[in-house]
N, C-alpha and C. Protein backbone atom coordinates (compact mmCIF):
# COMPACT_ATOMS: atom_id res chain seq x y z
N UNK A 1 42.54 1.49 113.91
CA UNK A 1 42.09 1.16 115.27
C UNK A 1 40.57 1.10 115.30
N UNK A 2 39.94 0.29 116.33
CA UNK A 2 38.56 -0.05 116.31
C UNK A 2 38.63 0.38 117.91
N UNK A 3 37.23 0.64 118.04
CA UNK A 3 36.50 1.25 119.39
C UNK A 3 35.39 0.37 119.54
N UNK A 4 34.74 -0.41 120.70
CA UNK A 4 33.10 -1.09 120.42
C UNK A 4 32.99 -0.08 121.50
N UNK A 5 32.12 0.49 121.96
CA UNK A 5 31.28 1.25 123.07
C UNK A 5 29.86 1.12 122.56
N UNK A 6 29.16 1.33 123.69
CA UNK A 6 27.18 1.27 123.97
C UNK A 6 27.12 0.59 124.61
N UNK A 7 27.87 -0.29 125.39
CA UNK A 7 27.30 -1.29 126.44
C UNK A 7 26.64 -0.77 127.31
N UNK A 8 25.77 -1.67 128.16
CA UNK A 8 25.24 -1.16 129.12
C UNK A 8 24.39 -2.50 129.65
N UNK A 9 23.24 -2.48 131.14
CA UNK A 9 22.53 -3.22 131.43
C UNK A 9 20.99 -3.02 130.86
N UNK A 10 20.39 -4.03 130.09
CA UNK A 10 19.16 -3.82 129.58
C UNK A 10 18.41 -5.42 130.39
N UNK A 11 17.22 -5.14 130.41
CA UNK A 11 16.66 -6.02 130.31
C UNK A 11 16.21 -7.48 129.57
N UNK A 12 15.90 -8.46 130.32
CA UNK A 12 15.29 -9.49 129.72
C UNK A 12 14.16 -8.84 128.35
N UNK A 13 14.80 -9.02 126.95
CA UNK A 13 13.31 -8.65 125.39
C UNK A 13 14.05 -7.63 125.52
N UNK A 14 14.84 -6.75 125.85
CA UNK A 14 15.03 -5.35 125.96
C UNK A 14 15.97 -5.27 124.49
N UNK A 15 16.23 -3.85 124.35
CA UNK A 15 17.13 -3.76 122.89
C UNK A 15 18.44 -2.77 123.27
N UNK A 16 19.45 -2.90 122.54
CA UNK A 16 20.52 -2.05 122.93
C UNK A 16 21.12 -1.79 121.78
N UNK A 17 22.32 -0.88 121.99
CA UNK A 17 23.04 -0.59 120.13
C UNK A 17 24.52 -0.05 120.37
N UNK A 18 25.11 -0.88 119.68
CA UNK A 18 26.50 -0.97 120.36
C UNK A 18 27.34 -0.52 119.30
N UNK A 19 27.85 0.65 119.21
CA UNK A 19 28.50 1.36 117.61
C UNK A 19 30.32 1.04 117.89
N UNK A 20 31.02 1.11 116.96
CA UNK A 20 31.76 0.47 116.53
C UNK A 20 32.60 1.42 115.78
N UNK A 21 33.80 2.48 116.51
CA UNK A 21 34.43 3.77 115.71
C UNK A 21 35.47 3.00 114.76
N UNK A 22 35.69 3.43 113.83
CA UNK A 22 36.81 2.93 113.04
C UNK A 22 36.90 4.07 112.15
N UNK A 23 38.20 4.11 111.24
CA UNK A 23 38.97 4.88 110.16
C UNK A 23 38.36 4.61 108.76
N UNK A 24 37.46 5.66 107.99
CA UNK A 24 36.69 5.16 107.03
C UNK A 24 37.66 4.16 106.14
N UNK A 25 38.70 4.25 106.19
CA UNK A 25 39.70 3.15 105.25
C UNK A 25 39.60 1.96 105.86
N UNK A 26 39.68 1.77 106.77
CA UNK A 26 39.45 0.37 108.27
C UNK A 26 38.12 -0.20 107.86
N UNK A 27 36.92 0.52 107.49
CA UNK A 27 35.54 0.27 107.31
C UNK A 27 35.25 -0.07 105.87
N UNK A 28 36.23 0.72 104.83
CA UNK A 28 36.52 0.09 103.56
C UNK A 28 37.01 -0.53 102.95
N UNK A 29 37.91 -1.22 103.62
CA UNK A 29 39.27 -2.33 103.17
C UNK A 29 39.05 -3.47 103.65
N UNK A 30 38.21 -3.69 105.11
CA UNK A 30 38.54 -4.60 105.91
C UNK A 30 37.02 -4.99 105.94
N UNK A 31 36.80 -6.13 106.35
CA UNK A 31 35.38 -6.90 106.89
C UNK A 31 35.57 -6.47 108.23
N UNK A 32 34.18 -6.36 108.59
CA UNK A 32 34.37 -5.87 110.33
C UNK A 32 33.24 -6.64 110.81
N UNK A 33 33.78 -7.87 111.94
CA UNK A 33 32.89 -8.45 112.37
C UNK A 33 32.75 -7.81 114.35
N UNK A 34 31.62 -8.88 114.27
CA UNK A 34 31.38 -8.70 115.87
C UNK A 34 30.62 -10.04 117.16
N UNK A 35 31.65 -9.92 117.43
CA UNK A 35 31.65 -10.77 118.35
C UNK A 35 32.08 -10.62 120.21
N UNK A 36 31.81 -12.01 120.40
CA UNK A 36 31.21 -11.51 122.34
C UNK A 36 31.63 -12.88 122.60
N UNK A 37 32.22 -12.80 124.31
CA UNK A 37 32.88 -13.69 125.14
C UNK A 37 32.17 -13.37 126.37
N UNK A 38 31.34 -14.39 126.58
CA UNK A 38 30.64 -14.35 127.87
C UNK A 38 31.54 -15.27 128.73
N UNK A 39 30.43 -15.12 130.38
CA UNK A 39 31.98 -15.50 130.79
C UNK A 39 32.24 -17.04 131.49
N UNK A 40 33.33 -17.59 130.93
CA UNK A 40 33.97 -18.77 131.34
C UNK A 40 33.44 -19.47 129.63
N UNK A 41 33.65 -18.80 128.51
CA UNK A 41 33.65 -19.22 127.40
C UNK A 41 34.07 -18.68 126.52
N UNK A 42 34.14 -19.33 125.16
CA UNK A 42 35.30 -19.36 123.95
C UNK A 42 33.89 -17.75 123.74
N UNK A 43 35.53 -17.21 122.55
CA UNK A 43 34.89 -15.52 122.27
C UNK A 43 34.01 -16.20 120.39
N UNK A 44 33.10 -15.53 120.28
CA UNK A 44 32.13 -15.99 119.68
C UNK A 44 31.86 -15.23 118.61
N UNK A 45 31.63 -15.70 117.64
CA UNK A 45 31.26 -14.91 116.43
C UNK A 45 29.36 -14.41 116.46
N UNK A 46 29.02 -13.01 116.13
CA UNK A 46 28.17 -12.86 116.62
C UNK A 46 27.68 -12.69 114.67
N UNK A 47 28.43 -11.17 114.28
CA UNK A 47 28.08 -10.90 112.69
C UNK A 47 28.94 -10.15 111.98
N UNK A 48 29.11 -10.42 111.11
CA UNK A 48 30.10 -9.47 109.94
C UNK A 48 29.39 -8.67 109.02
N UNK A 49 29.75 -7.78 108.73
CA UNK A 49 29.74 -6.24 107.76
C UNK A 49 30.84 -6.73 106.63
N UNK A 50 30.20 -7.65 105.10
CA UNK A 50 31.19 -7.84 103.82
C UNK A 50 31.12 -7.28 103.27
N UNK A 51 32.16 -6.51 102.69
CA UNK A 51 32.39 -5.60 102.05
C UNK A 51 33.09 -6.12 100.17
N UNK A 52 31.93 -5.09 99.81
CA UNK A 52 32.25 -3.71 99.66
C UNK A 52 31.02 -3.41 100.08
N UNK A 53 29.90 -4.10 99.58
CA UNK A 53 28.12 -3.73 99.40
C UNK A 53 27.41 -3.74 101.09
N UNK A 54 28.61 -4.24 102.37
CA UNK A 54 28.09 -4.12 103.25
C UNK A 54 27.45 -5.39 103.96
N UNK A 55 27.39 -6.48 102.74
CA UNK A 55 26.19 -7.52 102.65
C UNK A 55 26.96 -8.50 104.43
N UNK A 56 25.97 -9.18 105.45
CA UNK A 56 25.91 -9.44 106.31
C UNK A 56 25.31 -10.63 106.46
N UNK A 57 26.02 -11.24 107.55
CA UNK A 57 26.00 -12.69 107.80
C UNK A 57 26.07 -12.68 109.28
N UNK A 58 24.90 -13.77 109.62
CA UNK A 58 25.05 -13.74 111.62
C UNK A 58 24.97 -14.99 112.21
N UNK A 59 25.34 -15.39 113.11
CA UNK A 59 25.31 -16.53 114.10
C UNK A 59 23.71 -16.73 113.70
N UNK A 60 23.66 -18.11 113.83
CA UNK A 60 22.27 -18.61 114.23
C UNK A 60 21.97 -17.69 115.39
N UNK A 61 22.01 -17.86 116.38
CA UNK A 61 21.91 -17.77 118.02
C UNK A 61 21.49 -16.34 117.92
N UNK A 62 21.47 -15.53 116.85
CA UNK A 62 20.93 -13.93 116.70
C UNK A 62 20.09 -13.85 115.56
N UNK A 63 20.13 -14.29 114.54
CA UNK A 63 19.83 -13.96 113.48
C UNK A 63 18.27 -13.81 113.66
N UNK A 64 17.79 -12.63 113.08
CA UNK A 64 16.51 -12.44 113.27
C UNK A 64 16.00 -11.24 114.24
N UNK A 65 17.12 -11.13 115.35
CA UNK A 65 17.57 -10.01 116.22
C UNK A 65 18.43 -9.47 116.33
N UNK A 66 19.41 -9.36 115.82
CA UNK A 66 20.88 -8.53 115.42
C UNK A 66 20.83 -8.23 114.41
N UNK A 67 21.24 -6.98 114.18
CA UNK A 67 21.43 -6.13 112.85
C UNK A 67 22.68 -5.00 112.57
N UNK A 68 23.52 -5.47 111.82
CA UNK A 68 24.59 -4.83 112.04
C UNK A 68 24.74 -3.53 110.47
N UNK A 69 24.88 -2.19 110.95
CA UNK A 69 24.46 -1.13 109.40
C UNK A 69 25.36 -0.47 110.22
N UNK A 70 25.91 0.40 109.28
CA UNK A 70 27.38 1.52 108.77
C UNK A 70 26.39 3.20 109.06
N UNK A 71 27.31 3.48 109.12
CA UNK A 71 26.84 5.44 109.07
C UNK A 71 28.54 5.59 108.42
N UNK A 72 27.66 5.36 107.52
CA UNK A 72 29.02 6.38 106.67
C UNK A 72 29.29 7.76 106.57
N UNK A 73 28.21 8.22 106.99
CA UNK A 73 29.13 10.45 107.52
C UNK A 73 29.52 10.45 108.92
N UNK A 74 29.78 9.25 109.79
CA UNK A 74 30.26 9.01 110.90
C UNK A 74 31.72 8.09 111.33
N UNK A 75 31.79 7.32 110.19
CA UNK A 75 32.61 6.29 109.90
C UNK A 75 32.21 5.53 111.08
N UNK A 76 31.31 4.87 111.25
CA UNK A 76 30.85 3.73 112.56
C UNK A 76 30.10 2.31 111.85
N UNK A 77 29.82 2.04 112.84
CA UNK A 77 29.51 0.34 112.35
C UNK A 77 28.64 0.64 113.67
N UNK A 78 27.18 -0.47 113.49
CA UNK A 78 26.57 -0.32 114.70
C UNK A 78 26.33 -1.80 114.49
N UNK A 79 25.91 -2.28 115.70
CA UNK A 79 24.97 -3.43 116.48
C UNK A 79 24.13 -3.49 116.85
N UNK A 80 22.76 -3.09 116.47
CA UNK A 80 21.02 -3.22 116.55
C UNK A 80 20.93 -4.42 117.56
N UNK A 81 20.81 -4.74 118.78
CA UNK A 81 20.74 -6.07 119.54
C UNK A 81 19.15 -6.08 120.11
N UNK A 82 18.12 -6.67 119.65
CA UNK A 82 16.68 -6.65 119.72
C UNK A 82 16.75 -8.43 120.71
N UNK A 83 15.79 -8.09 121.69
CA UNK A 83 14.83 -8.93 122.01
C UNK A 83 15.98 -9.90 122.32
N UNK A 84 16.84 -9.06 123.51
CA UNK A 84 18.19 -9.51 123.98
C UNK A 84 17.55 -11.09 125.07
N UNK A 85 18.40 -11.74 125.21
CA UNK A 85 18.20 -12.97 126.15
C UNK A 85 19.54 -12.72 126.75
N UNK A 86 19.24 -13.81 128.57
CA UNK A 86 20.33 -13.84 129.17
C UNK A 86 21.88 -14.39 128.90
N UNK A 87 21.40 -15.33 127.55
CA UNK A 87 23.01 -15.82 127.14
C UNK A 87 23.55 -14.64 126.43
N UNK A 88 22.83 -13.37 126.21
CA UNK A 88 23.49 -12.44 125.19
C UNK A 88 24.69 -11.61 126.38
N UNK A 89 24.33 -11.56 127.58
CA UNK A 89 25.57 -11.15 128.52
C UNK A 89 26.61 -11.24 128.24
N UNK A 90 27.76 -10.52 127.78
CA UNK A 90 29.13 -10.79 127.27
C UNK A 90 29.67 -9.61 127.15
N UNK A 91 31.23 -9.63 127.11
CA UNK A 91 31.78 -8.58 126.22
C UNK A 91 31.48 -8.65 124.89
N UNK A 92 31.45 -7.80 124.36
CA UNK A 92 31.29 -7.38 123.00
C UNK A 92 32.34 -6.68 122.29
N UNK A 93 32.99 -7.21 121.27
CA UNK A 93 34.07 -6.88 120.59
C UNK A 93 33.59 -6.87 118.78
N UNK A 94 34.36 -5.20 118.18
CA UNK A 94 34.65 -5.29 116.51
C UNK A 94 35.95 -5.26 116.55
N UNK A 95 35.49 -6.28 115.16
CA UNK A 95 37.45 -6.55 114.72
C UNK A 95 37.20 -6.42 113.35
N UNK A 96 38.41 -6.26 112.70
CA UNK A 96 38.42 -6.25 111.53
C UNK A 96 39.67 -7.28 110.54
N UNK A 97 39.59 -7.34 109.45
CA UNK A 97 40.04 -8.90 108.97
C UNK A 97 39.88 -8.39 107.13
N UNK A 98 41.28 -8.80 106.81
CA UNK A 98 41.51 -8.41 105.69
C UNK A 98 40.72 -10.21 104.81
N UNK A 99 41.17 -11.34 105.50
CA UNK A 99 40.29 -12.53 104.82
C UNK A 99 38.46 -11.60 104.05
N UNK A 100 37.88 -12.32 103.42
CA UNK A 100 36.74 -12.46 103.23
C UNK A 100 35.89 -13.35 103.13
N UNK A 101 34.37 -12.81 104.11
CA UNK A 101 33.16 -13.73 104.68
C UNK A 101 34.20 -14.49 105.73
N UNK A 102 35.10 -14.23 106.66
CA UNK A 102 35.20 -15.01 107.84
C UNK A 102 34.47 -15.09 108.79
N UNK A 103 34.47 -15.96 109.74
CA UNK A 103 33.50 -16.33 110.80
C UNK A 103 34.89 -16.79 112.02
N UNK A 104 35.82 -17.17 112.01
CA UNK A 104 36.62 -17.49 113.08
C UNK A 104 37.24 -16.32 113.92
N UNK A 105 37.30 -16.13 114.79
CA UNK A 105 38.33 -15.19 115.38
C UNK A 105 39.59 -15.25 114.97
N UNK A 106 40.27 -16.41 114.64
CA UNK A 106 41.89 -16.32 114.67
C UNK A 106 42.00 -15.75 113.04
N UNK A 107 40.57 -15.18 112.22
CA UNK A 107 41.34 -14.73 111.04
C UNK A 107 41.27 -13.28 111.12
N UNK A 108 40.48 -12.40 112.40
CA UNK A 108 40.69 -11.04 112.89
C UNK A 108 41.67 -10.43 113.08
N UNK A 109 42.65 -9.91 112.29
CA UNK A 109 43.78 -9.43 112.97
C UNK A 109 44.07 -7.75 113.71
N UNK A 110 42.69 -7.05 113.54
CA UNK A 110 42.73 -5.56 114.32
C UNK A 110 41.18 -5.96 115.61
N UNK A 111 41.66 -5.83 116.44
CA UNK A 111 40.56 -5.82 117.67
C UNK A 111 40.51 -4.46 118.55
N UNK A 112 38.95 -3.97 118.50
CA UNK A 112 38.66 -3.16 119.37
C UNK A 112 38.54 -3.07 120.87
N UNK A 113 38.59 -2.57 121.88
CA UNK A 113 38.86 -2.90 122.81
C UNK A 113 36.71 -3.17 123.38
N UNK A 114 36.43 -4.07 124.07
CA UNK A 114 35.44 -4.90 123.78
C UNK A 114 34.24 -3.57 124.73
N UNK A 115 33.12 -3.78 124.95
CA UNK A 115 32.18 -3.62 125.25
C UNK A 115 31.44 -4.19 126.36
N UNK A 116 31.08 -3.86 127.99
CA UNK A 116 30.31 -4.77 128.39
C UNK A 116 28.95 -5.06 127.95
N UNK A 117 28.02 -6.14 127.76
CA UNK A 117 26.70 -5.96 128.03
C UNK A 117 26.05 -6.97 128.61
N UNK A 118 25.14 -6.57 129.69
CA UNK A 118 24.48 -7.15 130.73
C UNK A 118 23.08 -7.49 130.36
N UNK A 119 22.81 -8.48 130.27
CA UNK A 119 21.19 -8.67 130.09
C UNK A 119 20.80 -9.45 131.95
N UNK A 120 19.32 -8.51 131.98
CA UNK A 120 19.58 -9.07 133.49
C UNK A 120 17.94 -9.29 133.25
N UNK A 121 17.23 -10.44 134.55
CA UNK A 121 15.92 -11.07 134.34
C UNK A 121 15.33 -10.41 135.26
């Protein structure tokens, strides 16, 4: 099972960090991506955690401001979200996906229950 929680309302440039509970076996077996469905649109690939080494891949539309790193004496996954903009408003969802390096939703087959986050101007 996956958890996303940290949502919250931040500001326009503002930063937030959105952690991601899972079962250290869930965090070691599986790719765990993250993605967000703002609203009146398709749910979106934001970034993935590939495993084994961790190594990470992100949407254009973040890259450069999203940063997604593990706490492994916690078993969590986090979401570093820097120098947020108003399209970043969405739920926020981790899933996890036995495929490897996916980017689609339909190859996620464990979903956490999602996250709000508000970017407001």
């Amino acid at each position: 099972q996956l958890q996303a929680f940290g949502g919250g309302v931040v500001q326009v440039g503002g930063s937030l960090r959105l952690s991601c509970a899972a079962s250290e076996r869930t965090l070691s077996m599986f790719d765990i991506g993250w993605f967000r469905r703002a609203p009146g649109k398709e749910r979106e690939f934001v970034g993935v955690s590939i495993r084994p080494i961790g190594r990470t891949v992100y949407a254009d539309s973040v890259k450069g401001r999203f940063a997604i790193s593990r706490d492994n004496t916690k078993s969590v996954m986090y979401l570093q979200m820097n120098n947020l903009k108003p399209e970043g408003t969405a739920v926020y969802y981790c899933a996890a996906t036995s495929s490897h390096v996916a980017f689609p939703p339909h190859f996620y087959s464990h979903w956490g229950q999602g996250t709000q986050v508000t970017v407001s101007s």
